[in-house]
C-alpha atoms as a PDB file:
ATOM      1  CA  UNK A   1     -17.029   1.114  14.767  1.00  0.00           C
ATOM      2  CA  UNK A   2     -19.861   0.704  12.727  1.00  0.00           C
ATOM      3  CA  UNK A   3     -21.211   3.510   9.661  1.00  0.00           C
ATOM      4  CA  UNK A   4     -23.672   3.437   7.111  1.00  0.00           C
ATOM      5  CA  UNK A   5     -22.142   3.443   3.822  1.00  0.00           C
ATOM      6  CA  UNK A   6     -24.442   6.953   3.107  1.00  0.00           C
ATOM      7  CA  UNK A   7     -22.760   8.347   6.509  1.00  0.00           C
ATOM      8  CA  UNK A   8     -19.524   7.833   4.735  1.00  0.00           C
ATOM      9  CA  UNK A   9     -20.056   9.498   1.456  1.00  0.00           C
ATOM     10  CA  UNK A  10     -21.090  12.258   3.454  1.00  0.00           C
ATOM     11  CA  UNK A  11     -18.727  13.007   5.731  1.00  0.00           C
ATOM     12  CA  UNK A  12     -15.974  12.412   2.467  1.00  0.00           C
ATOM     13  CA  UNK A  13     -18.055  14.977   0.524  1.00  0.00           C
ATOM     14  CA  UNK A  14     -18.461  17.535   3.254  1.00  0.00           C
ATOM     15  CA  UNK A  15     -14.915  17.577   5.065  1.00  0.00           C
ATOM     16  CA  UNK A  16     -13.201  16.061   1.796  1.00  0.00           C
ATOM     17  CA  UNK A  17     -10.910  14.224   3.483  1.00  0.00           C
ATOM     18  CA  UNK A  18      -9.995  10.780   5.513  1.00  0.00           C
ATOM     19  CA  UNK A  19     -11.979   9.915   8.490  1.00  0.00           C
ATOM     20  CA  UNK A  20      -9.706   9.647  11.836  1.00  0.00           C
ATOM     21  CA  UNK A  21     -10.652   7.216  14.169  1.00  0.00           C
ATOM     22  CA  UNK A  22      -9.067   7.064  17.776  1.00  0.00           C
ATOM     23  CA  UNK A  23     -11.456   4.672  20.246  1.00  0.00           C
ATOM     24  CA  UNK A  24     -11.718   2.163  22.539  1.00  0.00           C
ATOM     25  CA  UNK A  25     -13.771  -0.150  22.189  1.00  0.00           C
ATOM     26  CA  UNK A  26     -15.074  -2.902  24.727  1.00  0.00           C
ATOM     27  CA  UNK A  27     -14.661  -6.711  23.587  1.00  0.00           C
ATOM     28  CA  UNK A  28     -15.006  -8.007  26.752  1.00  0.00           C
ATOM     29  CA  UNK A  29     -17.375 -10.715  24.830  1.00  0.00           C
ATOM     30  CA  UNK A  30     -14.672 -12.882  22.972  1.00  0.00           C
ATOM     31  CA  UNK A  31     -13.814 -14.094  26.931  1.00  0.00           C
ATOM     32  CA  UNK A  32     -16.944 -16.142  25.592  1.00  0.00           C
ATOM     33  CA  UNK A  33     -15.890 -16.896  22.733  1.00  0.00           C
ATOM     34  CA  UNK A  34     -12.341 -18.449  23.695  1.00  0.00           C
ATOM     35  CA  UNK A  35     -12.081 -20.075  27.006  1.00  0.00           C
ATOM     36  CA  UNK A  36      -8.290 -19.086  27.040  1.00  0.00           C
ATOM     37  CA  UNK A  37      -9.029 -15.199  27.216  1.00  0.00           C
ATOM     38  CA  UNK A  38      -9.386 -14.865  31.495  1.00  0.00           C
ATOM     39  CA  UNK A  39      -9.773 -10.982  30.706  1.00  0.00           C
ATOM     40  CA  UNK A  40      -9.372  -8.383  28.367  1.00  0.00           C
ATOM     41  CA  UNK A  41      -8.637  -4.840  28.549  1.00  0.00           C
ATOM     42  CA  UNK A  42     -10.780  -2.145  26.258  1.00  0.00           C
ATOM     43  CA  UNK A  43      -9.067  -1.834  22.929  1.00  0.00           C
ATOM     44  CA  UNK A  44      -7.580   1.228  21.443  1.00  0.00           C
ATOM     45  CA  UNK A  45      -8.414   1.348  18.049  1.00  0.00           C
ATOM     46  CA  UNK A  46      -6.758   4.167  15.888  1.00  0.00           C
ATOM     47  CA  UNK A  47      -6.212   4.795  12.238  1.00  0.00           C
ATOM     48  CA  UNK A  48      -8.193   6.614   9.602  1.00  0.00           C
ATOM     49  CA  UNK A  49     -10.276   5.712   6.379  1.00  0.00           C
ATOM     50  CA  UNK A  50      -9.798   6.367   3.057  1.00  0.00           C
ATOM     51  CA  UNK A  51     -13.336   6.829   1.552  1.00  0.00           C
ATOM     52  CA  UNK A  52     -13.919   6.309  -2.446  1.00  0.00           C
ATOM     53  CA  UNK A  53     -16.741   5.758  -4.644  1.00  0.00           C
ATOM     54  CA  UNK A  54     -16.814   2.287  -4.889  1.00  0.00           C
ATOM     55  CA  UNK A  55     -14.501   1.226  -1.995  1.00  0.00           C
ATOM     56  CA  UNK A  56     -13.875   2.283   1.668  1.00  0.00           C
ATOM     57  CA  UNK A  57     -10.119   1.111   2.977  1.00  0.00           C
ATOM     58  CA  UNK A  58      -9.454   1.492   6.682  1.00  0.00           C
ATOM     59  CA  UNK A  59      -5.609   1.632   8.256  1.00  0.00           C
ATOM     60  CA  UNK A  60      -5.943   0.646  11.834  1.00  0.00           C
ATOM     61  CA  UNK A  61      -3.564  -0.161  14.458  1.00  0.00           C
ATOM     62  CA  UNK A  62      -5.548  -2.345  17.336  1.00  0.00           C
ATOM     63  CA  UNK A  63      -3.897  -2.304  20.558  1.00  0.00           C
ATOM     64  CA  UNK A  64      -4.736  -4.084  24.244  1.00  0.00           C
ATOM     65  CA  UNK A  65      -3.783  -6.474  27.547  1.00  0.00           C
ATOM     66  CA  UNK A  66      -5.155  -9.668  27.382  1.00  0.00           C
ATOM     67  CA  UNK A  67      -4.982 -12.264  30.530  1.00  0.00           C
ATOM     68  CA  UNK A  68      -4.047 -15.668  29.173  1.00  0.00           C
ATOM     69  CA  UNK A  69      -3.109 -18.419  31.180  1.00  0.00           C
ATOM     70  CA  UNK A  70       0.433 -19.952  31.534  1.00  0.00           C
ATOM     71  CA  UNK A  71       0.777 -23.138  29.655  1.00  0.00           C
ATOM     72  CA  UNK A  72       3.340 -24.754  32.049  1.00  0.00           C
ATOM     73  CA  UNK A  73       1.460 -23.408  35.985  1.00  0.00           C
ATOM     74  CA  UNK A  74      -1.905 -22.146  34.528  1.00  0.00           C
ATOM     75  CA  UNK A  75      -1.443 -18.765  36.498  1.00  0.00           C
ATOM     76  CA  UNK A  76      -2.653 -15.453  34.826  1.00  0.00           C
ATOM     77  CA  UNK A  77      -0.362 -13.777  32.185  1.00  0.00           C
ATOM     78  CA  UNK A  78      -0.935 -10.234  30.860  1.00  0.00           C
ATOM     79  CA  UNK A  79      -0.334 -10.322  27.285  1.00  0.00           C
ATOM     80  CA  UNK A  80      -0.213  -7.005  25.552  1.00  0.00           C
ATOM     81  CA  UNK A  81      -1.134  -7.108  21.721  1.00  0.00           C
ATOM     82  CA  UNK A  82      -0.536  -4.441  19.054  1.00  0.00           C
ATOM     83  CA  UNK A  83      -2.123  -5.150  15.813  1.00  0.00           C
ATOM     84  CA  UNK A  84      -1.703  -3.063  12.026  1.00  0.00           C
ATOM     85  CA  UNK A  85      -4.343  -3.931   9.498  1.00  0.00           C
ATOM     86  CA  UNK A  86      -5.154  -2.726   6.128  1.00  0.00           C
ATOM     87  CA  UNK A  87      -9.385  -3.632   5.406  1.00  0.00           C
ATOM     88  CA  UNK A  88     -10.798  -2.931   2.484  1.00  0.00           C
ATOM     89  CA  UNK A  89     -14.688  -3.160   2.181  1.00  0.00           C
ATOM     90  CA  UNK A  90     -15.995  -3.048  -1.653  1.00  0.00           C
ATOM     91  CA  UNK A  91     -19.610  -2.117  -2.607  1.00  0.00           C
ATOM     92  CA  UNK A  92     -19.978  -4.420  -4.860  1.00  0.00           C
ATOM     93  CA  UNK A  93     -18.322  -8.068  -5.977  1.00  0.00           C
ATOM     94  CA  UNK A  94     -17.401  -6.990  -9.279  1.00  0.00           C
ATOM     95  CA  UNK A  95     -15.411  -4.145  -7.735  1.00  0.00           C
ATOM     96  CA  UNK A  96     -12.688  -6.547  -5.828  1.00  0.00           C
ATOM     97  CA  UNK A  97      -9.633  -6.872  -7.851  1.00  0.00           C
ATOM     98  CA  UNK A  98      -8.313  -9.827  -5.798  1.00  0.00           C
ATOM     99  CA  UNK A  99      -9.821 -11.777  -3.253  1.00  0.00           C
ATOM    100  CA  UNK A 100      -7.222 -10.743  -0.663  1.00  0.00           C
ATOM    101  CA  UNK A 101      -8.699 -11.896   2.854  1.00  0.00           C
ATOM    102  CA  UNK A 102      -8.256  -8.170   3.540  1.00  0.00           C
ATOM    103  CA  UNK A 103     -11.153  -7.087   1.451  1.00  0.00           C
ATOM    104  CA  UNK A 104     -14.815  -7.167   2.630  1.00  0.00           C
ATOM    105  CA  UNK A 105     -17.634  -7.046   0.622  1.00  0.00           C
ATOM    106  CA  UNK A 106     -19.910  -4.284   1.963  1.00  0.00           C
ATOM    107  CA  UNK A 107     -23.358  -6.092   3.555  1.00  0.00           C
ATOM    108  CA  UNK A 108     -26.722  -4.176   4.161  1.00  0.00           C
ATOM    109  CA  UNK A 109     -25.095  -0.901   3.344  1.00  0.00           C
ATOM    110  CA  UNK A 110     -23.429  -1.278   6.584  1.00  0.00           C
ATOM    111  CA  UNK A 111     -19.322  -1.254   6.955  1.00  0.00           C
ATOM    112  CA  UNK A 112     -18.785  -2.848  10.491  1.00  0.00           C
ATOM    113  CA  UNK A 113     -15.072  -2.944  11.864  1.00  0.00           C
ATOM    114  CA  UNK A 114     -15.926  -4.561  14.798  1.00  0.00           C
ATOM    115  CA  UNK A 115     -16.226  -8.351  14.040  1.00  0.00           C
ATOM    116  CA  UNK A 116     -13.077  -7.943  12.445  1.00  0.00           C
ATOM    117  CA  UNK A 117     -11.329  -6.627  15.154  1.00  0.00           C
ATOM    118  CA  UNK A 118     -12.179  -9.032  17.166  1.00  0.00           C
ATOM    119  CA  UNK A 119     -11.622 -12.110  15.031  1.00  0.00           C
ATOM    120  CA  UNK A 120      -7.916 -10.352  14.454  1.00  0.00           C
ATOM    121  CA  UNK A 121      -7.254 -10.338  18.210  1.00  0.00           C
ATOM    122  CA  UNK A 122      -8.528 -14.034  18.738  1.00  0.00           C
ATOM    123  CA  UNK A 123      -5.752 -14.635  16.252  1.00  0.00           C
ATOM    124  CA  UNK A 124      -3.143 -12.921  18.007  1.00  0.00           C
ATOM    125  CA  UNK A 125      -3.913 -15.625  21.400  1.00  0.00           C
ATOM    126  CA  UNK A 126      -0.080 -17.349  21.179  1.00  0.00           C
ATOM    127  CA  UNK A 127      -0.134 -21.200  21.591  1.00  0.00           C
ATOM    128  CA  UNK A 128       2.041 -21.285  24.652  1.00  0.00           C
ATOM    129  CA  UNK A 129       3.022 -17.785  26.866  1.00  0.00           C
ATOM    130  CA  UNK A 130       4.716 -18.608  29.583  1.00  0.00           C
ATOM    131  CA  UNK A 131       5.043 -16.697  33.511  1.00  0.00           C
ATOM    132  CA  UNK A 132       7.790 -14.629  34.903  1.00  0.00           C
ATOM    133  CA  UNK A 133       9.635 -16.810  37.490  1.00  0.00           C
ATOM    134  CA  UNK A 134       8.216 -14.906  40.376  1.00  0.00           C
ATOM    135  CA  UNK A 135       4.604 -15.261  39.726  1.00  0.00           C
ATOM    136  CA  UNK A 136       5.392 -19.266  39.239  1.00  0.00           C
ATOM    137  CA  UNK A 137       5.104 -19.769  43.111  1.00  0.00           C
ATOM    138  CA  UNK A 138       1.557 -18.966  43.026  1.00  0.00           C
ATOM    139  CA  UNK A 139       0.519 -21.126  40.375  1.00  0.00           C
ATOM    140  CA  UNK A 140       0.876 -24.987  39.981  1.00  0.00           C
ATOM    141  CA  UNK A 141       3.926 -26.761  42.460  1.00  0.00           C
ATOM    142  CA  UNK A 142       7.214 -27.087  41.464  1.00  0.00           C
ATOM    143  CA  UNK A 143       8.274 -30.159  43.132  1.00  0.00           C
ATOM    144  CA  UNK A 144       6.551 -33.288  44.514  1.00  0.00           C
ATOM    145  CA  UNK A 145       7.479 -36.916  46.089  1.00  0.00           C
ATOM    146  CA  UNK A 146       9.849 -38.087  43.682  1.00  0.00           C
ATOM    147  CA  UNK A 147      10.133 -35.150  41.152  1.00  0.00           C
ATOM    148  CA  UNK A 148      10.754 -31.503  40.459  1.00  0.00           C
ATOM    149  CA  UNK A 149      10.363 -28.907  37.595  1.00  0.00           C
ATOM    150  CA  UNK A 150      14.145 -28.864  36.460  1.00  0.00           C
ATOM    151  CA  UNK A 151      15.395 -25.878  34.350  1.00  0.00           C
ATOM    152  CA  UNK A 152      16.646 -27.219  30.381  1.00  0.00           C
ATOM    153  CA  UNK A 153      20.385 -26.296  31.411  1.00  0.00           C
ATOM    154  CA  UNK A 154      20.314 -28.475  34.149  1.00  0.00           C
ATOM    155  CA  UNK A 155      18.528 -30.748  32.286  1.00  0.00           C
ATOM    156  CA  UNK A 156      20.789 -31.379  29.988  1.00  0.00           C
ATOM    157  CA  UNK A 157      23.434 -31.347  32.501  1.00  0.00           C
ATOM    158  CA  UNK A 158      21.809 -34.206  34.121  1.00  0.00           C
ATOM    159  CA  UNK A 159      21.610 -36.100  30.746  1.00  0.00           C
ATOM    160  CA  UNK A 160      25.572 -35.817  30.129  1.00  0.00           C
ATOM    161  CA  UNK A 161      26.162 -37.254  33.508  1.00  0.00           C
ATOM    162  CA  UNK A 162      24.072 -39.900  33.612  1.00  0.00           C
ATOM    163  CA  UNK A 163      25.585 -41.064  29.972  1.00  0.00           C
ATOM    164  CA  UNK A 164      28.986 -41.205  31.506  1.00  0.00           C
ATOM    165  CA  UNK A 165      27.970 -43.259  33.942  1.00  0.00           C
ATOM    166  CA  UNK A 166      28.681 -47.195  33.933  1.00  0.00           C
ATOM    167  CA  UNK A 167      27.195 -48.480  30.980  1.00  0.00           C
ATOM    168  CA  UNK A 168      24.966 -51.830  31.456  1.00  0.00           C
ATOM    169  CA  UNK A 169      27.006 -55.019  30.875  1.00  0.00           C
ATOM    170  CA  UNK A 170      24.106 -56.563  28.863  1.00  0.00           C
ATOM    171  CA  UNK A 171      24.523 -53.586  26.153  1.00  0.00           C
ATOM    172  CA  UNK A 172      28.336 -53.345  26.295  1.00  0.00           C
ATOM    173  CA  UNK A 173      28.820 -54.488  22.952  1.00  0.00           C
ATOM    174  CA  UNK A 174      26.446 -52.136  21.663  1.00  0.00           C
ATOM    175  CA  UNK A 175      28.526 -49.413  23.060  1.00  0.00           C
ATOM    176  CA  UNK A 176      30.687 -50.985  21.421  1.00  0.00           C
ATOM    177  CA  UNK A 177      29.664 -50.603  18.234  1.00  0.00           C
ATOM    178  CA  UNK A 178      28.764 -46.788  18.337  1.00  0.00           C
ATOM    179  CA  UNK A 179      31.862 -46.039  19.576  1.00  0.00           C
ATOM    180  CA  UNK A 180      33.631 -47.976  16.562  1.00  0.00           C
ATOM    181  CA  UNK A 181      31.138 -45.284  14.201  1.00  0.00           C
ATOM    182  CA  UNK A 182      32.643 -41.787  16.223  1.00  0.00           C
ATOM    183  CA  UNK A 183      36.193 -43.888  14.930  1.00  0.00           C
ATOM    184  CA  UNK A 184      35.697 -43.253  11.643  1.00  0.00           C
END
């Protein structure tokens, strides 16, 4: 995932045409990076790159499993990711037309996907992924002394019952009052 910029201009003069690029790539490291990746799977990388003078634009679709955790029982989650990108590296600052956070400026005559790729999938970590409801058994308990993991439906069940229950006599007259606002 990495060329020299003089590997480039070749290959566009001699084939005169787009490069195609169909990989997989291993960035096994960004489970360093962020704590929250438990594993990741090798990366399929494919698109193809338009080479010009002055500028070198890649389309690439970035695809993968990543193992996150569950944010409610902490048990392992495969999260699959697909990701389409349009990067633009530029030879030189004068070139870019707008400062897009697309568009790369090209550094040591080397154009180098890879950093990018992976900064794009650390992006694509969701804040909260949740577990089916059969793998919830093996992660944190359910229930305890005293309480329970309740569903929202019965949740809010719960909440309409309990509110037609007796009210206190010490906030009667408060009841009171709202129920002289639903009046009018």
């Amino acid at each position: 995932m990495k060329w020299t910029v003089h590997q480039l201009h070749q290959f566009h003069q001699f084939h005169h045409k787009e490069i195609v690029i169909d990989e997989y790539v291993d960035v096994s490291d960004l489970k360093e990076i962020d704590k929250l990746i438990r594993d990741i799977s090798p990366v399929h990388v494919q698109g193809r790159a338009d080479i010009g003078s002055t500028k070198f634009t890649f389309h690439l679709q970035v695809s993968g499993t990543m193992v996150l955790p569950c944010s409610r029982t902490l048990v392992d989650v495969s999260y699959p990711f697909s990701i389409e990108t349009t990067e633009t590296f530029f030879m030189n600052d004068y070139d870019v037309v707008s400062t897009d956070e697309d568009t790369h400026l090209v550094k040591d005559e080397t154009v180098d996907l890879l950093p990018i790729i992976k900064e794009l999938i650390l992006l694509e970590i969701p804040l909260q992924i949740f577990a089916e409801e059969e793998t919830v058994q093996d992660g944190a308990p359910q229930s305890g002394e005293g309480w329970e993991v309740i569903k929202e439906e019965r949740w809010e069940a719960m909440a309409e019952e309990q509110a037609k229950q007796k009210i206190d006599p010490r906030l009667a007259a408060l009841a009171k009052f709202f129920d002289k606002d639903k009046k009018e």
